[in-house]
PDB file of N, CA and C in Angstrom:
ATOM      1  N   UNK A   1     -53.196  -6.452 -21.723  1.00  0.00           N
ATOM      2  CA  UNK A   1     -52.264  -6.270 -22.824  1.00  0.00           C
ATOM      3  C   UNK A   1     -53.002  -6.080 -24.152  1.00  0.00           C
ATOM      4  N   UNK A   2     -53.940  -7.250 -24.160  1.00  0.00           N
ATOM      5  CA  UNK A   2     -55.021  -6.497 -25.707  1.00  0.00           C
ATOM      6  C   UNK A   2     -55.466  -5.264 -25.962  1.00  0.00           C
ATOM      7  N   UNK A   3     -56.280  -4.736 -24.622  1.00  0.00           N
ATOM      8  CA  UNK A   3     -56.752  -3.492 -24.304  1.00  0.00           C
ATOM      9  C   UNK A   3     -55.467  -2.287 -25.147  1.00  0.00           C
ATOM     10  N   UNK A   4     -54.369  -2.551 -24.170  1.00  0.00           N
ATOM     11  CA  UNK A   4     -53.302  -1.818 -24.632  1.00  0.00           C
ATOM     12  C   UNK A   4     -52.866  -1.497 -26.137  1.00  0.00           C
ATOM     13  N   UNK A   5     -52.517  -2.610 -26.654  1.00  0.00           N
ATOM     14  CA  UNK A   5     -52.486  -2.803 -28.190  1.00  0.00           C
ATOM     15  C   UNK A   5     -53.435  -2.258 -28.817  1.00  0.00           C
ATOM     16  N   UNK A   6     -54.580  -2.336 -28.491  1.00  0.00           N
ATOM     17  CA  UNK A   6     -55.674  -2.164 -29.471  1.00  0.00           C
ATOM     18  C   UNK A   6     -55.560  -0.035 -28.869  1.00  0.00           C
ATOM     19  N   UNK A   7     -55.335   0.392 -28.022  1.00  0.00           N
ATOM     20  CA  UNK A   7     -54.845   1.928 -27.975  1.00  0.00           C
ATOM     21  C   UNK A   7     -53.604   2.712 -28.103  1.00  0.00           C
ATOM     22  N   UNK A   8     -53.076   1.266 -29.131  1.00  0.00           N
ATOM     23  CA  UNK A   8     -51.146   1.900 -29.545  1.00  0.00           C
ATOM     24  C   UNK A   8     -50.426   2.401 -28.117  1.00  0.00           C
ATOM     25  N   UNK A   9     -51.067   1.261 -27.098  1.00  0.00           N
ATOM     26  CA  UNK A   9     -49.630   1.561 -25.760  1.00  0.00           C
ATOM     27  C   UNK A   9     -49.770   3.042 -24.795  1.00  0.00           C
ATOM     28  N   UNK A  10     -50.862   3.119 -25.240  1.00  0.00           N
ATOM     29  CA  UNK A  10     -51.177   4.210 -24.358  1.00  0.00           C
ATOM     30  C   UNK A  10     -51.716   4.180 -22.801  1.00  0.00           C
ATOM     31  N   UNK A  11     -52.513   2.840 -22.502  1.00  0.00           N
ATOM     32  CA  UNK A  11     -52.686   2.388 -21.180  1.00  0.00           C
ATOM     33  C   UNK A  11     -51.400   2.742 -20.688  1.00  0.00           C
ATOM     34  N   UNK A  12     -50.418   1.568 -21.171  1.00  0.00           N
ATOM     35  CA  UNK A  12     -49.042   1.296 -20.283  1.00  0.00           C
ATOM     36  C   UNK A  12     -48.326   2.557 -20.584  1.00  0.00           C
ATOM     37  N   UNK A  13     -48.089   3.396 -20.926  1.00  0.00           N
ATOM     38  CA  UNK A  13     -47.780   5.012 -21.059  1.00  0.00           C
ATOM     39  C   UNK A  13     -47.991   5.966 -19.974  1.00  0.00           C
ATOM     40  N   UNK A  14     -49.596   5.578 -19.840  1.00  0.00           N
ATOM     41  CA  UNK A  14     -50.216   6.404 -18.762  1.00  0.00           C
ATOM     42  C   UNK A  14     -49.582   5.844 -17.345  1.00  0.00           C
ATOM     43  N   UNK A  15     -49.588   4.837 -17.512  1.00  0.00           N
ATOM     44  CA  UNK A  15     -49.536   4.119 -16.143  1.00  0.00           C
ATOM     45  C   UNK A  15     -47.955   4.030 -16.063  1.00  0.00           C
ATOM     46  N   UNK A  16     -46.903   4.108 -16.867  1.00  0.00           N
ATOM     47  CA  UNK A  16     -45.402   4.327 -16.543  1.00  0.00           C
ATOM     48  C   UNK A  16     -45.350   5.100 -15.705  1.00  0.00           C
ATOM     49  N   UNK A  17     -45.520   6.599 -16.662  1.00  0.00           N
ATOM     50  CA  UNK A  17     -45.685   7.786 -16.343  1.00  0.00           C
ATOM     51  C   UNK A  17     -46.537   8.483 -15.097  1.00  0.00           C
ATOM     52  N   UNK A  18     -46.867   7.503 -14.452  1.00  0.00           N
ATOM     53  CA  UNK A  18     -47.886   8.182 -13.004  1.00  0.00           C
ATOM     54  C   UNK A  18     -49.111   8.884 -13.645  1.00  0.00           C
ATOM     55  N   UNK A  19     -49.653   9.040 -14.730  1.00  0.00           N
ATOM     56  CA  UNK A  19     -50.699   9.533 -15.093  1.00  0.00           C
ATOM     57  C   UNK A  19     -50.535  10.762 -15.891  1.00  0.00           C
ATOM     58  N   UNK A  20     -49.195  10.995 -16.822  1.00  0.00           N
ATOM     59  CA  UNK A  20     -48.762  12.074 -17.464  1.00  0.00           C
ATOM     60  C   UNK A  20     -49.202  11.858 -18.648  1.00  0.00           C
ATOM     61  N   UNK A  21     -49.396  12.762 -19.385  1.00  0.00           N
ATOM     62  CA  UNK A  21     -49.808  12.420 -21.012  1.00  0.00           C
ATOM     63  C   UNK A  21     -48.797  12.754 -22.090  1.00  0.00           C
ATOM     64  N   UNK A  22     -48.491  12.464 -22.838  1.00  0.00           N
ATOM     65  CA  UNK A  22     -47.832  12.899 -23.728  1.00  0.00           C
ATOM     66  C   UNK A  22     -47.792  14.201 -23.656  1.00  0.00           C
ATOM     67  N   UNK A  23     -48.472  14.778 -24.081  1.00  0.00           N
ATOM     68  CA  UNK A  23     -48.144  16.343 -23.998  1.00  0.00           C
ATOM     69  C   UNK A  23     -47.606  16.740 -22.773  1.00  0.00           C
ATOM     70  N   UNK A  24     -47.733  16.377 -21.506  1.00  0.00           N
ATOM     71  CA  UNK A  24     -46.953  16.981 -19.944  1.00  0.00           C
ATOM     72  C   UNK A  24     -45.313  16.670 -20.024  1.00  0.00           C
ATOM     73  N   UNK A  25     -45.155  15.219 -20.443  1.00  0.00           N
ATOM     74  CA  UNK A  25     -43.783  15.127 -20.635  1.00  0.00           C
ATOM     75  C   UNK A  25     -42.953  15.850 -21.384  1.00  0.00           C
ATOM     76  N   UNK A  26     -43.691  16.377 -22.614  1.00  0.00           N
ATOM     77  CA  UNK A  26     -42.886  17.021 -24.014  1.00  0.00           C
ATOM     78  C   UNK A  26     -43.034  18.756 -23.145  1.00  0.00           C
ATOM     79  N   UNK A  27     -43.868  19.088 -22.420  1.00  0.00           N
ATOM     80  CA  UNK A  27     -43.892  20.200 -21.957  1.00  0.00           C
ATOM     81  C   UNK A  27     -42.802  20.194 -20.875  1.00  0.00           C
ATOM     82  N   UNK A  28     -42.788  19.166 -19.825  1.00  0.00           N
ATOM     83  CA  UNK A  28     -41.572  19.511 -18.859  1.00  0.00           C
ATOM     84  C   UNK A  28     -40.442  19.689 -19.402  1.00  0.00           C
ATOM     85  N   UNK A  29     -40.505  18.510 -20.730  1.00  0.00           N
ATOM     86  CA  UNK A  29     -38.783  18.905 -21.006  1.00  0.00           C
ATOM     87  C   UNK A  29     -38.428  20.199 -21.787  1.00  0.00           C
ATOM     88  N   UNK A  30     -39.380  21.120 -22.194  1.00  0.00           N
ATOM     89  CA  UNK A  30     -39.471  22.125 -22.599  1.00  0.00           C
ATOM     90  C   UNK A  30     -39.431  23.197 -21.816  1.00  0.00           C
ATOM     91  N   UNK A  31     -39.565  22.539 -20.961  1.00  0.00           N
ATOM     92  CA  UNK A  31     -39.579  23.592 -19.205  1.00  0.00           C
ATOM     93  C   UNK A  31     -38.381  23.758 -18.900  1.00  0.00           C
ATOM     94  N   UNK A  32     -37.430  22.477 -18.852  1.00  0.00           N
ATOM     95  CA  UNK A  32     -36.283  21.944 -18.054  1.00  0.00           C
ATOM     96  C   UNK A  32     -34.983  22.849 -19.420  1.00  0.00           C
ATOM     97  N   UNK A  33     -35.485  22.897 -20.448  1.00  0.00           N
ATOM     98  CA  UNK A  33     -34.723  23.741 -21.150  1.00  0.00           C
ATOM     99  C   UNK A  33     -34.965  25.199 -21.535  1.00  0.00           C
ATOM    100  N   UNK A  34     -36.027  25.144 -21.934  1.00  0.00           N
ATOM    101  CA  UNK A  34     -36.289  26.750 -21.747  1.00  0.00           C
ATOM    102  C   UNK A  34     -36.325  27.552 -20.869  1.00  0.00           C
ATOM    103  N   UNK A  35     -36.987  27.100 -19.823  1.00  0.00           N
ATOM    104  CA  UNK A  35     -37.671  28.150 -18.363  1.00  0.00           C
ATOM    105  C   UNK A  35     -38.878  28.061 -18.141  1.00  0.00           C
ATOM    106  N   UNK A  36     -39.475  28.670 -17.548  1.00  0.00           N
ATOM    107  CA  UNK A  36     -40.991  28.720 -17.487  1.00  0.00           C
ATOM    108  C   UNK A  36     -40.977  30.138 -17.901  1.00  0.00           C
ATOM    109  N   UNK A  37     -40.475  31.029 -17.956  1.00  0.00           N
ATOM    110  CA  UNK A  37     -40.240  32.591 -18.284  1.00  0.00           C
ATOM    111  C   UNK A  37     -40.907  32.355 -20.202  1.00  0.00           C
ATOM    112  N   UNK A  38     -39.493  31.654 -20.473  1.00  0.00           N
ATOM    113  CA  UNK A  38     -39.637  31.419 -22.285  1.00  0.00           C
ATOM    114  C   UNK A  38     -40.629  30.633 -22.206  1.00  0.00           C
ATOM    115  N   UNK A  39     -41.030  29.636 -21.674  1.00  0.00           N
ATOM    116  CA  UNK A  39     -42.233  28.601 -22.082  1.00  0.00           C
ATOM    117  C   UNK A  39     -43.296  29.517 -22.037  1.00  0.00           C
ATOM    118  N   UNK A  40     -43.539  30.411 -21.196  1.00  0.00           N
ATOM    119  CA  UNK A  40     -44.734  30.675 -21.101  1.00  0.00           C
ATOM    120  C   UNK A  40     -44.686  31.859 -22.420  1.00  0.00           C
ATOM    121  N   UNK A  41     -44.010  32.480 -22.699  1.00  0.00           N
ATOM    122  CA  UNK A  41     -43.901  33.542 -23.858  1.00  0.00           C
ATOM    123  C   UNK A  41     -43.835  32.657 -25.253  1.00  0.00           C
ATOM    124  N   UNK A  42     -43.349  31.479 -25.137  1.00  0.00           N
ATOM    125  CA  UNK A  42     -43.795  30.713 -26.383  1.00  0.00           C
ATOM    126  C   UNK A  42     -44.942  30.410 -26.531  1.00  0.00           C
ATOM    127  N   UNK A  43     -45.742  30.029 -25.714  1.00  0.00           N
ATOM    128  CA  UNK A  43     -47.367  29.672 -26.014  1.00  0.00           C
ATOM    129  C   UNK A  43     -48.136  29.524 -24.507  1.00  0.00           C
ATOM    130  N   UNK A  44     -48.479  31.058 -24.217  1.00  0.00           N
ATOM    131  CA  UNK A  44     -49.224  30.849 -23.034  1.00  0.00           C
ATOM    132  C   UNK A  44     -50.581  30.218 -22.396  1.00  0.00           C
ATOM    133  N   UNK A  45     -51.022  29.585 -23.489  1.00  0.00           N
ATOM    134  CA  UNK A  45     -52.675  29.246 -23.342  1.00  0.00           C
ATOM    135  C   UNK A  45     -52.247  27.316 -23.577  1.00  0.00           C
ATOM    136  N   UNK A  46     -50.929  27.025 -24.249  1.00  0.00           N
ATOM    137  CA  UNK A  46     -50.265  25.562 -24.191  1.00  0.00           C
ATOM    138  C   UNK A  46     -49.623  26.035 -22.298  1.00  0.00           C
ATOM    139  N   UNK A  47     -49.156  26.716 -21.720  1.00  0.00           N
ATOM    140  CA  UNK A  47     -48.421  26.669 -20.374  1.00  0.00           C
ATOM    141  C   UNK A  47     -49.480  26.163 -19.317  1.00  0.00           C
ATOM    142  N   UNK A  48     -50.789  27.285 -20.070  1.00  0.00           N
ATOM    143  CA  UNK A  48     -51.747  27.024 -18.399  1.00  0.00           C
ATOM    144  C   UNK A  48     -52.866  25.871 -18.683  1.00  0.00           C
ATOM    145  N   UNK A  49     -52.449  25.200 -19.823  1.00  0.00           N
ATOM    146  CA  UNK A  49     -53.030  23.829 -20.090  1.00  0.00           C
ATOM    147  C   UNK A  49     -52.206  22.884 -19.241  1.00  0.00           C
ATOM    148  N   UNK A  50     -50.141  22.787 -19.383  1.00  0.00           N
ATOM    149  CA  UNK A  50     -49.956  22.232 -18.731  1.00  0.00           C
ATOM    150  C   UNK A  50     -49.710  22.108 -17.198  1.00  0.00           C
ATOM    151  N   UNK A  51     -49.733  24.139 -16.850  1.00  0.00           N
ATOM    152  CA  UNK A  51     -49.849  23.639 -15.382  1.00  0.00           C
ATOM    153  C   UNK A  51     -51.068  23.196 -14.992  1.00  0.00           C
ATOM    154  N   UNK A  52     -52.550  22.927 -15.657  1.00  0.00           N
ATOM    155  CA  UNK A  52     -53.868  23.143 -15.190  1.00  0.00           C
ATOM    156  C   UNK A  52     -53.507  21.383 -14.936  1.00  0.00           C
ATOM    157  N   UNK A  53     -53.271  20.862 -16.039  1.00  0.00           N
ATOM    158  CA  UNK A  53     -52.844  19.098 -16.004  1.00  0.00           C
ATOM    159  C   UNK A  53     -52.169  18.986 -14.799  1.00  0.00           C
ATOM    160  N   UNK A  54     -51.028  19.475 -14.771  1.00  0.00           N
ATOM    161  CA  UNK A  54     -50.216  18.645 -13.640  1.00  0.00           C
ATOM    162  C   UNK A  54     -51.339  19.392 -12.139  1.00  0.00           C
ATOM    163  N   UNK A  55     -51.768  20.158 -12.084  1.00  0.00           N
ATOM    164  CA  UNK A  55     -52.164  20.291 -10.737  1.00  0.00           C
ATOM    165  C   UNK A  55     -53.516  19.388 -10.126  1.00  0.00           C
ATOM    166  N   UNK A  56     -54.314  19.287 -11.755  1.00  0.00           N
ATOM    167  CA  UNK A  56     -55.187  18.180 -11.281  1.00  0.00           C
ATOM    168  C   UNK A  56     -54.602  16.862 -11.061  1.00  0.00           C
ATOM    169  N   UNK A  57     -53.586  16.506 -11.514  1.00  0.00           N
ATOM    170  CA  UNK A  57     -52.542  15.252 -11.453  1.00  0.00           C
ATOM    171  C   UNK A  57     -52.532  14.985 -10.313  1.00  0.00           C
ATOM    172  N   UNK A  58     -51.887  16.247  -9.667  1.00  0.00           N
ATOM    173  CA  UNK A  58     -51.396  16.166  -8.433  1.00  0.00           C
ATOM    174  C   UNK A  58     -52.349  16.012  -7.451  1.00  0.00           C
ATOM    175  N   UNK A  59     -53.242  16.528  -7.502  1.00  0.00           N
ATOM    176  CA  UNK A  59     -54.318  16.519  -6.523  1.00  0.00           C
ATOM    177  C   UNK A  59     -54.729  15.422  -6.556  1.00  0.00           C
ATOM    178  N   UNK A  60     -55.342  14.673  -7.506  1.00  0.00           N
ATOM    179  CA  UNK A  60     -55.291  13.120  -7.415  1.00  0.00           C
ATOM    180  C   UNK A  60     -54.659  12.555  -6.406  1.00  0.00           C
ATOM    181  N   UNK A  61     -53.432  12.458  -7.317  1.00  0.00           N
ATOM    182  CA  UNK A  61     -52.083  11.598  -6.209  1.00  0.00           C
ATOM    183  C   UNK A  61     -51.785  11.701  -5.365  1.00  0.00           C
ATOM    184  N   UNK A  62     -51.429  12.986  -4.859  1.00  0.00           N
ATOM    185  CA  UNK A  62     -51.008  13.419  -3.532  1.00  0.00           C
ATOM    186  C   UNK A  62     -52.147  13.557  -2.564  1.00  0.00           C
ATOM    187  N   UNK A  63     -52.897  13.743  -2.864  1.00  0.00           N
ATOM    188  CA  UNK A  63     -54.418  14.669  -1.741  1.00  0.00           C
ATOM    189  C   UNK A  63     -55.573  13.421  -1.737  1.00  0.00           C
ATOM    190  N   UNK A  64     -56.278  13.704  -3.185  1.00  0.00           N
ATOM    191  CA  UNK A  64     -57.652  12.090  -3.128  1.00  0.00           C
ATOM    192  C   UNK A  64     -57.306  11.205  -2.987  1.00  0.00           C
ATOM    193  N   UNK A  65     -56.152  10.395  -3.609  1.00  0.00           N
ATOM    194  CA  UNK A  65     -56.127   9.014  -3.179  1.00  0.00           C
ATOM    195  C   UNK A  65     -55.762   8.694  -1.646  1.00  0.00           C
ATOM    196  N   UNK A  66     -54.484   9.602  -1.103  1.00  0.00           N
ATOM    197  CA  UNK A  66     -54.234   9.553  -0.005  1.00  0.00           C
ATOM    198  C   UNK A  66     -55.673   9.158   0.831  1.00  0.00           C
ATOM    199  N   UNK A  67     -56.109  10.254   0.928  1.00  0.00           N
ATOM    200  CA  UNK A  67     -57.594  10.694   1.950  1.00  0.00           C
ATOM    201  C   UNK A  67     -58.491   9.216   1.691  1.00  0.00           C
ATOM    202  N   UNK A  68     -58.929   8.866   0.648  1.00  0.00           N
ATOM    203  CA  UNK A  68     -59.607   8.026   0.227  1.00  0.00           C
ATOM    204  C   UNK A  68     -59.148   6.577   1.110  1.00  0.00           C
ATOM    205  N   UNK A  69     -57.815   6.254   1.032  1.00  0.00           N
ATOM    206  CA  UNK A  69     -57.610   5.159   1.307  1.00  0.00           C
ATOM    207  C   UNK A  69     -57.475   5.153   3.042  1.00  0.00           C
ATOM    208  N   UNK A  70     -57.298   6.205   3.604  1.00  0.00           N
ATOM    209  CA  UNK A  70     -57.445   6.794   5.038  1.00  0.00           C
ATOM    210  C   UNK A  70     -58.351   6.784   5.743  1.00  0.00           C
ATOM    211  N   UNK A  71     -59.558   7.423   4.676  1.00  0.00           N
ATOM    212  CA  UNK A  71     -60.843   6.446   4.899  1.00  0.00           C
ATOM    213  C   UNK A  71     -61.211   5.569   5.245  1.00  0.00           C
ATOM    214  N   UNK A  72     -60.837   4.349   3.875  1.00  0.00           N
ATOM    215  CA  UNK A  72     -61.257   3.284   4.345  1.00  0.00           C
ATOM    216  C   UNK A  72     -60.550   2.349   4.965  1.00  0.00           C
ATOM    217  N   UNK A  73     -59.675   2.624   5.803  1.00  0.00           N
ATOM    218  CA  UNK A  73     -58.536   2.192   6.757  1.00  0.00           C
ATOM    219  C   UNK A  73     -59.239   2.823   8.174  1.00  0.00           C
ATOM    220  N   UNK A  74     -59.734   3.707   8.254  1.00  0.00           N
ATOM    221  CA  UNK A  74     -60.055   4.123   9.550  1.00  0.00           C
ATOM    222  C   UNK A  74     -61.513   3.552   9.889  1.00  0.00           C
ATOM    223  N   UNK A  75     -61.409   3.258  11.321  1.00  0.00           N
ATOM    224  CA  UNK A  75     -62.428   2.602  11.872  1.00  0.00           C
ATOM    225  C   UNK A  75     -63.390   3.531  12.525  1.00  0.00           C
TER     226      UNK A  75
END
């Protein structure tokens, strides 16, 4: 909790959020209203920042950790 405080709540942010940053959230909901058509014609070099984020996200979550812990579960 100090840790936290002392980075204005950004630990517990990250960690709500599954590992999203501020900017991914303000981008989905920009997604979820615009499109990805308009998002990407509003600022295409902000779009393939946030799909570049969420796919390393994902790969994390879904793919390395999986494998990792499969690992060390298997005999």
């Amino acid at each position: 909790m100090a840790f936290d405080k002392k980075v204005d709540g950004a630990a517990s942010f990250f960690i709500k959020h599954w590992g999203k940053s501020r900017f991914m959230i303000a981008m989905s909901k920009k997604s979820q209203y615009l499109g990805i058509e308009r998002l990407w014609y509003k600022g295409p070099k902000a779009f393939i920042y946030f799909f570049l984020f969420y796919l390393i996200r994902d790969t994390i979550l879904y793919i390395i950790i999986p494998i990792f812990f499969a690992s060390l579960t298997a005999s």
